[in-house]
Protein backbone atom coordinates (compact mmCIF):
# COMPACT_ATOMS: atom_id res chain seq x y z
CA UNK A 1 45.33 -51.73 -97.07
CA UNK A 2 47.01 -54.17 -94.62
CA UNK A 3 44.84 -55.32 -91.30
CA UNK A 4 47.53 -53.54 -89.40
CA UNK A 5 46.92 -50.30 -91.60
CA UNK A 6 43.46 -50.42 -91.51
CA UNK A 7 43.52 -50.84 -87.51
CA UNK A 8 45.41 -48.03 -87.11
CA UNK A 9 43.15 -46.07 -89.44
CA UNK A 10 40.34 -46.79 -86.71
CA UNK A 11 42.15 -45.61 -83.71
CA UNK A 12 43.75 -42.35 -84.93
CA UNK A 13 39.85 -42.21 -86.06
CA UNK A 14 39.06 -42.55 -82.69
CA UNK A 15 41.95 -40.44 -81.10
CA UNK A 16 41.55 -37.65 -83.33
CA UNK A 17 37.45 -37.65 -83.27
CA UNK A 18 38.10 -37.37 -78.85
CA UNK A 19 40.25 -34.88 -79.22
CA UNK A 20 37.56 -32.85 -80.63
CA UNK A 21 34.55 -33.34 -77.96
CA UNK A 22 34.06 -36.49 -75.62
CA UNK A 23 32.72 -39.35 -77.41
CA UNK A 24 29.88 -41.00 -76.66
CA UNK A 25 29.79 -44.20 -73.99
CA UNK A 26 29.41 -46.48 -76.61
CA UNK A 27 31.92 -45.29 -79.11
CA UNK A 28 34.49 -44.79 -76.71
CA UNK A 29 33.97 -48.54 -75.79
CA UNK A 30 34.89 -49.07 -79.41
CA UNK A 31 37.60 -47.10 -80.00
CA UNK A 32 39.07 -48.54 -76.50
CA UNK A 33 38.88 -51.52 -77.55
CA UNK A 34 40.59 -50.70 -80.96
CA UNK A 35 43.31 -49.47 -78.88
CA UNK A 36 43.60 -52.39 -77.51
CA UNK A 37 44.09 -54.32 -80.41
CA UNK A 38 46.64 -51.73 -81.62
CA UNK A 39 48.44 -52.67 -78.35
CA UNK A 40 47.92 -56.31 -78.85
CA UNK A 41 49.90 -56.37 -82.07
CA UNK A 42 52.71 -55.31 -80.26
CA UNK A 43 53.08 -58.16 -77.56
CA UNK A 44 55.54 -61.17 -78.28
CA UNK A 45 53.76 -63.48 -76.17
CA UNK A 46 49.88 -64.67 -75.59
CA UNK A 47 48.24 -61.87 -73.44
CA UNK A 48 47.91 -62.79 -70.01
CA UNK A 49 44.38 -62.42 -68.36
CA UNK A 50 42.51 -59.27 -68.55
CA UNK A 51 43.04 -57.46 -65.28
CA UNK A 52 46.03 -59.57 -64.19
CA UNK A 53 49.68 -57.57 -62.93
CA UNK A 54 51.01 -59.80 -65.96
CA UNK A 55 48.77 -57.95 -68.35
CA UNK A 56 49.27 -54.58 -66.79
CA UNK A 57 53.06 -55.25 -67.57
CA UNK A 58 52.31 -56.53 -71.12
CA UNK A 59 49.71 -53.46 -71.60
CA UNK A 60 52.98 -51.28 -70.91
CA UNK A 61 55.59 -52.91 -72.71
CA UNK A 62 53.04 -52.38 -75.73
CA UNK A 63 52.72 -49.24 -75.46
CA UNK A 64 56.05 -48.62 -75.50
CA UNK A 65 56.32 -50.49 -78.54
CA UNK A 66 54.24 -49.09 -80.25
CA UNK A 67 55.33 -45.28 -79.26
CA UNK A 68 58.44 -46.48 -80.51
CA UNK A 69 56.74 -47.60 -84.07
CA UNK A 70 55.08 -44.36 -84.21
CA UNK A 71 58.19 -42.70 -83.58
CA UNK A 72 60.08 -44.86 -86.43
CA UNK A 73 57.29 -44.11 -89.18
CA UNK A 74 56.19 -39.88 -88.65
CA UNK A 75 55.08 -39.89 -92.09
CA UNK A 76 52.66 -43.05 -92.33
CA UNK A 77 51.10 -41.84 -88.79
CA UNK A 78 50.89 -37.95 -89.98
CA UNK A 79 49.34 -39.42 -92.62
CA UNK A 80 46.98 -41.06 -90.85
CA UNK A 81 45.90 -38.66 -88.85
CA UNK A 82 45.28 -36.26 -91.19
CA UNK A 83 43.29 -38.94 -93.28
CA UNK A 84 41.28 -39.03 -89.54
CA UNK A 85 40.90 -35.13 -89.38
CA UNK A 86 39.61 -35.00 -93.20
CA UNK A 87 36.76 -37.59 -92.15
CA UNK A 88 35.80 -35.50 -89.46
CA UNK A 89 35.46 -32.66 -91.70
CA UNK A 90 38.74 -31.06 -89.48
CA UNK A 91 41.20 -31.70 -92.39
């Protein structure tokens, strides 16, 4: 399984697992910042600093990217998801 893969595994994990009861503090401070390594993947440039307008734009422009991934691969992510629900015993 690639890093990418694997990443992604986490945070449908994580978004899947939330959609079923709040998480925890602590594990939705993980799976936050899983997200934002998901997000990461998709900049072009070195993030700017947390917090900054220039990372607010970046954190958007991500997204948007990586909508547009999940929109490009439905299979991989259904898969992925459903690998998510089976772990939660929701499968």
């Amino acid at each position: 399984m690639s890093p990418f893969i694997a990443l992604l595994s986490l945070y449908y994990l994580c978004d899947q697992g939330a959609a079923l009861r709040p998480l925890p503090p602590s594990d939705a401070q993980r799976c936050a910042r899983h997200y934002e390594q998901v997000k990461l993947t998709f900049l072009d440039e070195t993030p700017a600093p947390s917090g900054s307008e220039a990372r607010a734009a970046q954190n958007l422009a991500a997204y948007r990217k990586f909508k547009a991934w999940e929109a490009a691969n439905p299979a991989l992510v259904e898969g992925l998801r459903k690998t998510a629900r089976a772990h939660l015993g929701q499968g």
